[in-house]
C-alpha atoms as a PDB file:
ATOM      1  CA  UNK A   1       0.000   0.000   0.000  1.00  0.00           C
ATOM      2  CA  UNK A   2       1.200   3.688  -1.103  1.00  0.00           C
ATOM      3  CA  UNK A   3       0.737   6.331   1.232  1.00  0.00           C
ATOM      4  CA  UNK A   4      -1.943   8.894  -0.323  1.00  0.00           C
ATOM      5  CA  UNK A   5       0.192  12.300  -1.970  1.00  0.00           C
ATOM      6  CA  UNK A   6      -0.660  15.379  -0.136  1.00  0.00           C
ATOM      7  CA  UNK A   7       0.228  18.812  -2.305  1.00  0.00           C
ATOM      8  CA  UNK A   8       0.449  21.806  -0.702  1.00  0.00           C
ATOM      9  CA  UNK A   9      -2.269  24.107   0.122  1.00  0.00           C
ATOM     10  CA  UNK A  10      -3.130  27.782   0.553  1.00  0.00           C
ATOM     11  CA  UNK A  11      -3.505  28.635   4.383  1.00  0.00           C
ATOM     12  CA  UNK A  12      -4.036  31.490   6.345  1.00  0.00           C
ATOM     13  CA  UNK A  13       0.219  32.053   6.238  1.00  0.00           C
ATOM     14  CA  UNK A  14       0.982  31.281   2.830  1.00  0.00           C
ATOM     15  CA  UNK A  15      -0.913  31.363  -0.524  1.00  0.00           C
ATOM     16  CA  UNK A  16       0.584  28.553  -3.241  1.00  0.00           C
ATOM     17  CA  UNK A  17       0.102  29.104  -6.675  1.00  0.00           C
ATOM     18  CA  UNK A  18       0.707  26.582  -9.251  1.00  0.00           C
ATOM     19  CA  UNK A  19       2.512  27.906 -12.567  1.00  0.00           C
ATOM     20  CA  UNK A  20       3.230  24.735 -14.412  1.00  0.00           C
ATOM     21  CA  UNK A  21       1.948  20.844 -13.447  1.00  0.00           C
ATOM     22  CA  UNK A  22       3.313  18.125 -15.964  1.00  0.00           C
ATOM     23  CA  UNK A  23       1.994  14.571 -15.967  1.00  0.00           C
ATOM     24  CA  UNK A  24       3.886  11.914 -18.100  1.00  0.00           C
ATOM     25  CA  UNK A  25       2.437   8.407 -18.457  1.00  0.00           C
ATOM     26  CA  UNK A  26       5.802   5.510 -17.828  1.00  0.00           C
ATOM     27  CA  UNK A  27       4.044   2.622 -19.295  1.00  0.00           C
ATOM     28  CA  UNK A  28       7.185   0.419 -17.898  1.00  0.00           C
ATOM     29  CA  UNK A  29       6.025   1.094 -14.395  1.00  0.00           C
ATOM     30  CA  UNK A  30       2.876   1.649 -14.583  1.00  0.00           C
ATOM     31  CA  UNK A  31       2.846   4.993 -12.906  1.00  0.00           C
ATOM     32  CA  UNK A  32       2.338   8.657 -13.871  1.00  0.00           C
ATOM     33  CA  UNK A  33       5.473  10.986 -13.212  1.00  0.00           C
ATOM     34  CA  UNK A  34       3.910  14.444 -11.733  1.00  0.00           C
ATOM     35  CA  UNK A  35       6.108  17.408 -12.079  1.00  0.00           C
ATOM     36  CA  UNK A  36       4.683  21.001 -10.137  1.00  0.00           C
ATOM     37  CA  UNK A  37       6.486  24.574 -10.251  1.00  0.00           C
ATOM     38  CA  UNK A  38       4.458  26.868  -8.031  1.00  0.00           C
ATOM     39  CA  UNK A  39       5.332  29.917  -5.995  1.00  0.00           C
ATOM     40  CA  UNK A  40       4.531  30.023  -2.167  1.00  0.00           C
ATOM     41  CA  UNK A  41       3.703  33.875  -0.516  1.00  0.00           C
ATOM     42  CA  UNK A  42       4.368  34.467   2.411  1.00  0.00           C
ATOM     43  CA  UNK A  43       1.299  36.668   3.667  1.00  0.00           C
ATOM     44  CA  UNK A  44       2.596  37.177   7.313  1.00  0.00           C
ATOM     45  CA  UNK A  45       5.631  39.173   5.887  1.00  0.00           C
ATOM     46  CA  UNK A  46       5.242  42.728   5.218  1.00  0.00           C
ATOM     47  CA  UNK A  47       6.674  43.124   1.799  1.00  0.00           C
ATOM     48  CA  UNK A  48       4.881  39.782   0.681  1.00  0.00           C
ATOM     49  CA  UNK A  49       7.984  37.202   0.650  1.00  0.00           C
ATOM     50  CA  UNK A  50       8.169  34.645  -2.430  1.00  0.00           C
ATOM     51  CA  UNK A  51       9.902  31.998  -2.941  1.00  0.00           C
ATOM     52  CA  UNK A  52       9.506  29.172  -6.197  1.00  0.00           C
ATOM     53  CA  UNK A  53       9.894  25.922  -5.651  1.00  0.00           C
ATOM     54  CA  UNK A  54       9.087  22.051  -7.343  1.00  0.00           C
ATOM     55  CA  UNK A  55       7.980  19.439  -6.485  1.00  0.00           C
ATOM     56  CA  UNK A  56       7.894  15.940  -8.141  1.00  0.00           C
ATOM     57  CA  UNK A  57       5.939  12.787  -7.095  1.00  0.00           C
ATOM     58  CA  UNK A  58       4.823   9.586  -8.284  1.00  0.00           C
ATOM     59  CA  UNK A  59       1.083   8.558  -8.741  1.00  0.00           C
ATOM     60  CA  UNK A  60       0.829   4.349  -9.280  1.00  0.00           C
ATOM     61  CA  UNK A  61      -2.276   3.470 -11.483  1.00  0.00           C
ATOM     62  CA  UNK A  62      -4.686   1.581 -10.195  1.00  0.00           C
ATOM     63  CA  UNK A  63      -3.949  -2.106 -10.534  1.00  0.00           C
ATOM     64  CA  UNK A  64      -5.334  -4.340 -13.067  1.00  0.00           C
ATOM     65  CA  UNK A  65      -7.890  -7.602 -12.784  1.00  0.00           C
ATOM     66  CA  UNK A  66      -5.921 -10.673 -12.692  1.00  0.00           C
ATOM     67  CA  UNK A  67      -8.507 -13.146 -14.471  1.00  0.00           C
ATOM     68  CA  UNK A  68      -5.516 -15.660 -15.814  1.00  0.00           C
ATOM     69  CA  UNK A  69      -4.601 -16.827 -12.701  1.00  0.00           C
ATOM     70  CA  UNK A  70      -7.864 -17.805 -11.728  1.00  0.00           C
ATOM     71  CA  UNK A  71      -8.001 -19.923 -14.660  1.00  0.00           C
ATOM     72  CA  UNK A  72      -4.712 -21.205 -14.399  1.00  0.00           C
ATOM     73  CA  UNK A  73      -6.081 -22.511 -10.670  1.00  0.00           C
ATOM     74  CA  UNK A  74      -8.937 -24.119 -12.646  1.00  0.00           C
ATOM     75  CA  UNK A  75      -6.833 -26.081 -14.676  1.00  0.00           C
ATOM     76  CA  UNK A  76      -5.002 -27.288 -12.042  1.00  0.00           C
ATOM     77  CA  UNK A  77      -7.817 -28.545 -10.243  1.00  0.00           C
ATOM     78  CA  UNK A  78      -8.815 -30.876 -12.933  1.00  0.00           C
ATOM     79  CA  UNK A  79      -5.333 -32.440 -13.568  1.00  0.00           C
ATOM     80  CA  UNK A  80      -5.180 -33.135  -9.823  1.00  0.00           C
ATOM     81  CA  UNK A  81      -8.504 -35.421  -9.740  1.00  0.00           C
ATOM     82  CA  UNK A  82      -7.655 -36.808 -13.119  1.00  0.00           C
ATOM     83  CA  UNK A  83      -4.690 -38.280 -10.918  1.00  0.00           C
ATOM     84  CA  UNK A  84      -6.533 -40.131  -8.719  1.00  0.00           C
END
């Protein structure tokens, strides 16, 4: 089990704004490569302090139905009584 992403939020300190998000499918590992550049205020300071900053995470796609093993079981099954 993955533990669930959390981006970062606007609160009453800081305000986030997101300038670029980039999602690329890797087929290979069956997971979608996230890529954020967004620009965190600072609304506490006087003069408004920014800084950019990125962030990159993994999101795993959901996993698949695995019907051929099932089957597989089912075959084995009737080899085992044709033993007997």
């Amino acid at each position: 089990m993955t533990k669930p992403i959390n981006e970062l939020k606007t609160t009453p300190f800081t305000e986030v704004i997101e300038l670029e998000r980039t999602v690329t499918p890797d087929e290979e590992k069956r997971v979608d490569h996230i890529f954020v550049r967004r620009m965190k205020i600072c609304k506490r300071h006087p003069e408004g302090f920014a800084t950019e900053e990125y962030a990159r995470f993994d999101i795993p796609w959901p996993e698949e139905p695995k019907e051929e093993v099932k089957e597989s079981a089912k075959e084995e099954e009737k080899i085992k009584l044709n033993n007997k």
